[in-house]
Structure formats: C-alpha cells, structure tokens
PDB file of N, CA and C in Angstrom:
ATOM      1  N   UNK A   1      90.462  81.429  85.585  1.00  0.00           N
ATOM      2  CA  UNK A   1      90.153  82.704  86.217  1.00  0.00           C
ATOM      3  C   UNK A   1      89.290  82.494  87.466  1.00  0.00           C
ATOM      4  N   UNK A   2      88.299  81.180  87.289  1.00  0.00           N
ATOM      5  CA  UNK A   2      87.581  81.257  88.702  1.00  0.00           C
ATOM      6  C   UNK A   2      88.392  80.751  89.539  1.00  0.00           C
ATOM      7  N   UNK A   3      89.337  79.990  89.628  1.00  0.00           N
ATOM      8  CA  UNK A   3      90.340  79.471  90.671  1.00  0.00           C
ATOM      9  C   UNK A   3      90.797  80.778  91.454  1.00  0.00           C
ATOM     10  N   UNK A   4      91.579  81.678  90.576  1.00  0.00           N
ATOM     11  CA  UNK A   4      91.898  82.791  90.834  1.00  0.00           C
ATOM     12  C   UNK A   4      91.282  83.629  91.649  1.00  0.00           C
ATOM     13  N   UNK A   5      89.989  84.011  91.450  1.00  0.00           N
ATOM     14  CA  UNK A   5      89.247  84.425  92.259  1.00  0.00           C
ATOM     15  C   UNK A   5      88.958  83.598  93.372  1.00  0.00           C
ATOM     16  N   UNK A   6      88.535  82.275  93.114  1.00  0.00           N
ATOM     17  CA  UNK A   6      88.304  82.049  94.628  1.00  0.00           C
ATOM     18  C   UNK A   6      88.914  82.544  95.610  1.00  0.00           C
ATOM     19  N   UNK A   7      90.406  82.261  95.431  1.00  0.00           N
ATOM     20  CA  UNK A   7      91.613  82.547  96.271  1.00  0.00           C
ATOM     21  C   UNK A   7      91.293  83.880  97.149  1.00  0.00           C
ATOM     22  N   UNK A   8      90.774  85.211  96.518  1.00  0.00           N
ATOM     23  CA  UNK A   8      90.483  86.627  96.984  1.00  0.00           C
ATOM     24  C   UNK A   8      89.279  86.267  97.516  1.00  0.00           C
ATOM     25  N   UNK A   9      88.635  85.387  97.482  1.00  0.00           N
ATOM     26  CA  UNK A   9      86.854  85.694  98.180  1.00  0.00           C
ATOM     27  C   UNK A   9      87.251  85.118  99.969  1.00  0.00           C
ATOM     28  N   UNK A  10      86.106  85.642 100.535  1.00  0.00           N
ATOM     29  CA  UNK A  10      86.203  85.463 101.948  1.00  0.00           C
ATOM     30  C   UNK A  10      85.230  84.459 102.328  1.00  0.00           C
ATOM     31  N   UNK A  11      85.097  83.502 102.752  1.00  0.00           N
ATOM     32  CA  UNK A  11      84.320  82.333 102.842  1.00  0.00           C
ATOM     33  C   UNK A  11      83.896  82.472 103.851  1.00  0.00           C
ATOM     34  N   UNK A  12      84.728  82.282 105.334  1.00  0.00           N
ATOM     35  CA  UNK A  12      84.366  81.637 106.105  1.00  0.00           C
ATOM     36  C   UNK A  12      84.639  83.028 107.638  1.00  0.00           C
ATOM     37  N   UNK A  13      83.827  82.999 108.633  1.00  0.00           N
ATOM     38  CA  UNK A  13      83.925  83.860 109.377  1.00  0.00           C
ATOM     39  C   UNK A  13      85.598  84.050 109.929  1.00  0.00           C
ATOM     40  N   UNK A  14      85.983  83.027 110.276  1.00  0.00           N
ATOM     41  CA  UNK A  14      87.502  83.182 110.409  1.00  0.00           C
ATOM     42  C   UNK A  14      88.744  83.483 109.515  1.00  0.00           C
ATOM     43  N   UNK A  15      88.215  83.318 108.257  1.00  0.00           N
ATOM     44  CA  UNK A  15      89.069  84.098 107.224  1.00  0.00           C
ATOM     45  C   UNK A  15      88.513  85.893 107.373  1.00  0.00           C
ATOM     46  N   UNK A  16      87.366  85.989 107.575  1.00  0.00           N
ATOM     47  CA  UNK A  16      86.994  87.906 108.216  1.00  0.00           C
ATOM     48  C   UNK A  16      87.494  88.284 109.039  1.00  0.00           C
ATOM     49  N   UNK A  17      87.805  87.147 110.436  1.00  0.00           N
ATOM     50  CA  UNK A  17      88.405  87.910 111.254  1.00  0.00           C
ATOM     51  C   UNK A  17      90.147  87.936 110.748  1.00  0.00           C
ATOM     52  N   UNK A  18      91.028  87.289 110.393  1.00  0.00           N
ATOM     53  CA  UNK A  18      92.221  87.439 109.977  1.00  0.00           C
ATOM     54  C   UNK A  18      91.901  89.166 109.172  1.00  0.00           C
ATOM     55  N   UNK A  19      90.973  88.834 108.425  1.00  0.00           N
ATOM     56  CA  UNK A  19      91.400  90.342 107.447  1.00  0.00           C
ATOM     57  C   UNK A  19      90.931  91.468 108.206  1.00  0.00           C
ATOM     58  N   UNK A  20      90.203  91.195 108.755  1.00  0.00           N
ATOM     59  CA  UNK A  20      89.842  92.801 109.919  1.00  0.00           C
ATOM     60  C   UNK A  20      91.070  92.363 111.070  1.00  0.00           C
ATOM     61  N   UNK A  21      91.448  91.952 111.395  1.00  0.00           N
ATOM     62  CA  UNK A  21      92.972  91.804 112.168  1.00  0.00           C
ATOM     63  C   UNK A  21      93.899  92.873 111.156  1.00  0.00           C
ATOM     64  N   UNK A  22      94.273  92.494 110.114  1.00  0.00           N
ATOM     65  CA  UNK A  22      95.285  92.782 109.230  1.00  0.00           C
ATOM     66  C   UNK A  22      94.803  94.167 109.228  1.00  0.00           C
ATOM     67  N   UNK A  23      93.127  94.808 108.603  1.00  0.00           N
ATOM     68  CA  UNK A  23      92.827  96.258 108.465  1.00  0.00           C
ATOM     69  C   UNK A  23      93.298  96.784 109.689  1.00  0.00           C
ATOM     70  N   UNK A  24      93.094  96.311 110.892  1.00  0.00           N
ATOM     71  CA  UNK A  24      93.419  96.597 112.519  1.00  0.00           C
ATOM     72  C   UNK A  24      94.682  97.423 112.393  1.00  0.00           C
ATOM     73  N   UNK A  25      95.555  96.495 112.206  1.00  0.00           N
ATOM     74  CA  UNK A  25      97.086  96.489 112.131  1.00  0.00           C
ATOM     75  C   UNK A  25      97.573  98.038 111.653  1.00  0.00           C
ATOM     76  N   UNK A  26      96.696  97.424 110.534  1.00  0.00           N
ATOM     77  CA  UNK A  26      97.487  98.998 109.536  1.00  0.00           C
ATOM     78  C   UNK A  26      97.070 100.249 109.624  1.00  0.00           C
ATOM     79  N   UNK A  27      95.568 100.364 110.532  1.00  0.00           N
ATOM     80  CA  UNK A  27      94.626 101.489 110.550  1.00  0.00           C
ATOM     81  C   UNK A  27      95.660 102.098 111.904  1.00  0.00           C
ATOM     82  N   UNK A  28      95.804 100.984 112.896  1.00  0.00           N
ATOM     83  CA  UNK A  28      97.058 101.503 113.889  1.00  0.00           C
ATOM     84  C   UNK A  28      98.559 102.227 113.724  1.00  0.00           C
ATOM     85  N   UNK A  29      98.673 101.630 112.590  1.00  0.00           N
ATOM     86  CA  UNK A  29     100.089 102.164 112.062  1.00  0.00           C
ATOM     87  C   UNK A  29     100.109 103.231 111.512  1.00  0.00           C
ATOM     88  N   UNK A  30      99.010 103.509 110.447  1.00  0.00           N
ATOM     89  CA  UNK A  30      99.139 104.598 110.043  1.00  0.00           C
ATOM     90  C   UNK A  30      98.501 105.777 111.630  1.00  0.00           C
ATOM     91  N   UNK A  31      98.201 105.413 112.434  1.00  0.00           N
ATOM     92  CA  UNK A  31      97.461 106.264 113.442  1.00  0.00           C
ATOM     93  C   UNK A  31      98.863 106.880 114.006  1.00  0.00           C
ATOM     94  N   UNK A  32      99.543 106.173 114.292  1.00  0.00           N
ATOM     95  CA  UNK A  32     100.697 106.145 115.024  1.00  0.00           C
ATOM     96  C   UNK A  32     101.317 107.107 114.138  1.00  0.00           C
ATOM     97  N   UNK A  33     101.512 107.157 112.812  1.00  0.00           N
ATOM     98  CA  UNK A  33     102.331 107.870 111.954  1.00  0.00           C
ATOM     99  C   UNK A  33     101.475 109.227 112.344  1.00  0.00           C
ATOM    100  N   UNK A  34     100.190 109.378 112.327  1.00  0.00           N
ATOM    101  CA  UNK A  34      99.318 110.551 112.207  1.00  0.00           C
ATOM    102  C   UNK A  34      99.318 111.265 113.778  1.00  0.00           C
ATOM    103  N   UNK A  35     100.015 110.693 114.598  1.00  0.00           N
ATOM    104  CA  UNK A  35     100.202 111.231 115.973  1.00  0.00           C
ATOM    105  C   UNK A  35     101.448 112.181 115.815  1.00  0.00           C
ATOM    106  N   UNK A  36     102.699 111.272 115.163  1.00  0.00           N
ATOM    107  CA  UNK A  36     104.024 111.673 115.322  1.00  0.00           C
ATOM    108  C   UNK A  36     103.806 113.480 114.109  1.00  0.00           C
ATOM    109  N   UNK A  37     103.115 113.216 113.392  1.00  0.00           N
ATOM    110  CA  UNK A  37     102.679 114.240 111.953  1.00  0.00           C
ATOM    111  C   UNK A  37     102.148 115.409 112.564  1.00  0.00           C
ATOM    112  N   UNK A  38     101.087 114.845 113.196  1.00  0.00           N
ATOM    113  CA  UNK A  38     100.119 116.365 114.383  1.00  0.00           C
ATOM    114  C   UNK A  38      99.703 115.741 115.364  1.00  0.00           C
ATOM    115  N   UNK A  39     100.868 116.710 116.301  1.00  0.00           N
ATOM    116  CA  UNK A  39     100.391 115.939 118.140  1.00  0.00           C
ATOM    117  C   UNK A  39      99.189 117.111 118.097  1.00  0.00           C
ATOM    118  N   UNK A  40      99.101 116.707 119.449  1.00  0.00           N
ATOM    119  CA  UNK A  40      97.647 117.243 119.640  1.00  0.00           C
ATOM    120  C   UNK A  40      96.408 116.479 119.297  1.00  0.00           C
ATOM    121  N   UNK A  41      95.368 117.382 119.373  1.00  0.00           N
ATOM    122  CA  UNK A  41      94.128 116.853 118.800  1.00  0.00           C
ATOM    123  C   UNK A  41      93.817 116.738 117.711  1.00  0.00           C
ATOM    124  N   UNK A  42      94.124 117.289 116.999  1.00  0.00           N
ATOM    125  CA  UNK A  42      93.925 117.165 115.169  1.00  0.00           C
ATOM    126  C   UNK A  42      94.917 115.543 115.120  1.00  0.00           C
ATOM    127  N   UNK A  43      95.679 115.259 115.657  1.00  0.00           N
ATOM    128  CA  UNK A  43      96.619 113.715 115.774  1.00  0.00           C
ATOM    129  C   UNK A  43      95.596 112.799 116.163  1.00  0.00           C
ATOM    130  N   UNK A  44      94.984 112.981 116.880  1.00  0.00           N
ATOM    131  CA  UNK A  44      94.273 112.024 117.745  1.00  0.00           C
ATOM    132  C   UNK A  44      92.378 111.837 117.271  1.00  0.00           C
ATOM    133  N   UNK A  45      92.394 112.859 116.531  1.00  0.00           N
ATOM    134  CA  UNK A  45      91.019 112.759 115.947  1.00  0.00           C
ATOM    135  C   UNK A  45      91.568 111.733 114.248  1.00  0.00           C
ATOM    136  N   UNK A  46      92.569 112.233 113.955  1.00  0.00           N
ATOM    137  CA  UNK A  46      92.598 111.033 112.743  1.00  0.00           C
ATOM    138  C   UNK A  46      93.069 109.623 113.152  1.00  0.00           C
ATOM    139  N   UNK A  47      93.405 109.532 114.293  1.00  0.00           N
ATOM    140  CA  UNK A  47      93.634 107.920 114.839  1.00  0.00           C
ATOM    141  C   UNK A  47      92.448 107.183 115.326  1.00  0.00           C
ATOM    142  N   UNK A  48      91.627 108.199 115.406  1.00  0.00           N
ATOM    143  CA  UNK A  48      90.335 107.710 115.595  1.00  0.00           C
ATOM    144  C   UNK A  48      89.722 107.231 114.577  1.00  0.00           C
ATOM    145  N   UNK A  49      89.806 108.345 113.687  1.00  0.00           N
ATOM    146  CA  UNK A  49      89.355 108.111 112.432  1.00  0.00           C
ATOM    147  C   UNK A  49      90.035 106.857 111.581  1.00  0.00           C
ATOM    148  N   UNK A  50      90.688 106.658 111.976  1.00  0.00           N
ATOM    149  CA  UNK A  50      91.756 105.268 111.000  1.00  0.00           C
ATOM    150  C   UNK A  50      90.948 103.997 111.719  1.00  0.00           C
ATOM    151  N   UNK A  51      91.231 104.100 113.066  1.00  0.00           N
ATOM    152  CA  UNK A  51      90.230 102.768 113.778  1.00  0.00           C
ATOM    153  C   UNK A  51      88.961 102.946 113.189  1.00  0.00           C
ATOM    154  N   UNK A  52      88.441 104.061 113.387  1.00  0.00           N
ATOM    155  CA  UNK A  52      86.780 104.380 113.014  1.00  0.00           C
ATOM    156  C   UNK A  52      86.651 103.470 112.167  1.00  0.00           C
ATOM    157  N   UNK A  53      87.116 103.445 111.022  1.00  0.00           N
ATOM    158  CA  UNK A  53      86.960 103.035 109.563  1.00  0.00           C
ATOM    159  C   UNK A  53      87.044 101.377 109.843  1.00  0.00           C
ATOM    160  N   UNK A  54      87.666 100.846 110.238  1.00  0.00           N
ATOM    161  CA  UNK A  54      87.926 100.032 110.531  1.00  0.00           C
ATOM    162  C   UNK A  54      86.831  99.076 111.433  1.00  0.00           C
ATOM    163  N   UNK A  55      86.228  99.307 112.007  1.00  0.00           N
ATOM    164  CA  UNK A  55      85.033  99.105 112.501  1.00  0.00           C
ATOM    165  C   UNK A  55      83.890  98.681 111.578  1.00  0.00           C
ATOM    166  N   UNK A  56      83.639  99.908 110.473  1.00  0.00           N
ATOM    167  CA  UNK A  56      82.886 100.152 109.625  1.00  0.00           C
ATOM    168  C   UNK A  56      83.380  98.719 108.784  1.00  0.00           C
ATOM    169  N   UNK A  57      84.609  99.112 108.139  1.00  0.00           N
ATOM    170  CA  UNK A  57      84.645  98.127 107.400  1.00  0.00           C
ATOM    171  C   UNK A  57      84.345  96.258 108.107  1.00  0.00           C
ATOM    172  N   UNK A  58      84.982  96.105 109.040  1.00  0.00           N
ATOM    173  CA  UNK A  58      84.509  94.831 109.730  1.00  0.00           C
ATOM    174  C   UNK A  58      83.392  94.490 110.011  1.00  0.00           C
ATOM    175  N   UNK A  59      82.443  95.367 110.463  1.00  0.00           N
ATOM    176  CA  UNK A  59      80.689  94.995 110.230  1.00  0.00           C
ATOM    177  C   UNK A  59      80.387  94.413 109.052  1.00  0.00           C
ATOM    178  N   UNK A  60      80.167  95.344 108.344  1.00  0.00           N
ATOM    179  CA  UNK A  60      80.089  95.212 106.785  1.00  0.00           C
ATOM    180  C   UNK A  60      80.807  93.658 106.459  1.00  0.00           C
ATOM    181  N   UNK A  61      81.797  93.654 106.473  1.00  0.00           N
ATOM    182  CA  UNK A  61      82.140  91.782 106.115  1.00  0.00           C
ATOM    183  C   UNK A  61      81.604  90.937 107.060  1.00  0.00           C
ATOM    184  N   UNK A  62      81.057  91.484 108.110  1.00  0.00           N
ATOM    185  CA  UNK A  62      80.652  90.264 108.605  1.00  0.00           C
ATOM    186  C   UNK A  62      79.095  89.925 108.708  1.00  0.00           C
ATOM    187  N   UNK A  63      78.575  91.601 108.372  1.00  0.00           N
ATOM    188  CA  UNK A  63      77.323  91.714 107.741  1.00  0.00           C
ATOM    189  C   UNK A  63      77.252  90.699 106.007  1.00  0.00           C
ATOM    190  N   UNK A  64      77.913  90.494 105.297  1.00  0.00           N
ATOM    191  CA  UNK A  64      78.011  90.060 104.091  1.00  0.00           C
ATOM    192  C   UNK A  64      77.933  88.893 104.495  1.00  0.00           C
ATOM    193  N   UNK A  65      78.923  88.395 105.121  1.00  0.00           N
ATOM    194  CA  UNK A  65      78.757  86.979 105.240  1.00  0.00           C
ATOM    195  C   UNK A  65      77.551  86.262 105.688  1.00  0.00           C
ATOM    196  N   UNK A  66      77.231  87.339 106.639  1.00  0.00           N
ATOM    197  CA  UNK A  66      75.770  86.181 106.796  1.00  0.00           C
ATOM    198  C   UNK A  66      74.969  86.285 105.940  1.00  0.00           C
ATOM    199  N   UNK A  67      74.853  87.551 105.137  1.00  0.00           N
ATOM    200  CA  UNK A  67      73.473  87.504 103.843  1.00  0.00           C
ATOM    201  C   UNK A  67      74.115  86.299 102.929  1.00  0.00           C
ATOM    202  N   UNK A  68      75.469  85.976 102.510  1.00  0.00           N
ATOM    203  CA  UNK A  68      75.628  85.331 101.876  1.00  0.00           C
ATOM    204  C   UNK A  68      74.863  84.062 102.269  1.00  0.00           C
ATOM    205  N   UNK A  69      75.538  83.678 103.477  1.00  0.00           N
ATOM    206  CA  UNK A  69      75.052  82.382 104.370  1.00  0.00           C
ATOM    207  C   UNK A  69      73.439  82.062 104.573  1.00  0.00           C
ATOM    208  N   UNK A  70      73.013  83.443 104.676  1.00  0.00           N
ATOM    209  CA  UNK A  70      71.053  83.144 104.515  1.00  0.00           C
ATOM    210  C   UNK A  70      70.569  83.091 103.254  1.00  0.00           C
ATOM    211  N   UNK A  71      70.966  83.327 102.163  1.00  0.00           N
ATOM    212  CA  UNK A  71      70.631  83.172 100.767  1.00  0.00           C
ATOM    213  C   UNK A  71      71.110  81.571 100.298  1.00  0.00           C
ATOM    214  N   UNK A  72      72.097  80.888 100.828  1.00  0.00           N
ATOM    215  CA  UNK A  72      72.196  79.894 100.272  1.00  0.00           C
ATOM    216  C   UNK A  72      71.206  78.804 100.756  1.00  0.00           C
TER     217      UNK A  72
END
C-alpha cells in the first residue's frame, strides 16, 4: 500500500508544475464550454472563475512543498 501511495504523492517542484499544467488545461476547457453555455458576462465571469481556482490551487502545492522541504 505504501508503494501505491507513493506513486500519488508530489515530491518534487516539477512534478507541481506538470499537475498545475494539467489543472490549467482543464480549468480552460471547461471555461471554454462555460462561454459557449452563457455568452456574455455571466460566461466570462465563470472562466475566470475556473482559472481563478486554479491559481489558488497551484500556490497551495507549491506552498506545501516547501513546508514539506523546511520540516525535513
């Protein structure tokens, strides 16, 4: 089971950036879907909101990593 897990943990700063790449990707895609759904501004405030998040979440891992990295 710990093998297993390793596999899901994020080690190294360049394995964060691949996965905030990948959140990137998809926060765009679905933005794109949320344009074609409601043009206008109500479209364009949730494409914001999809990147927004996305931001958030990428700090945060890269905030982690270094507490990890200063605790060891």
């Amino acid at each position: 089971m710990a093998r297993l897990k390793r596999l899901f943990t994020i080690k190294t700063r360049f394995e964060a950036c691949l996965v905030i790449y990948a959140l990137a990707l998809g926060a765009c895609e679905r933005g794109i879907h949320y344009l074609g759904q409601y043009p206008g501004f109500g479209g364009k405030l949730l494409f914001l909101a999809c990147t927004g998040s996305v931001f958030m979440a990428g700090g945060m891992i890269l905030d982690n990593l270094a507490m990890k990295r200063s605790l060891r």
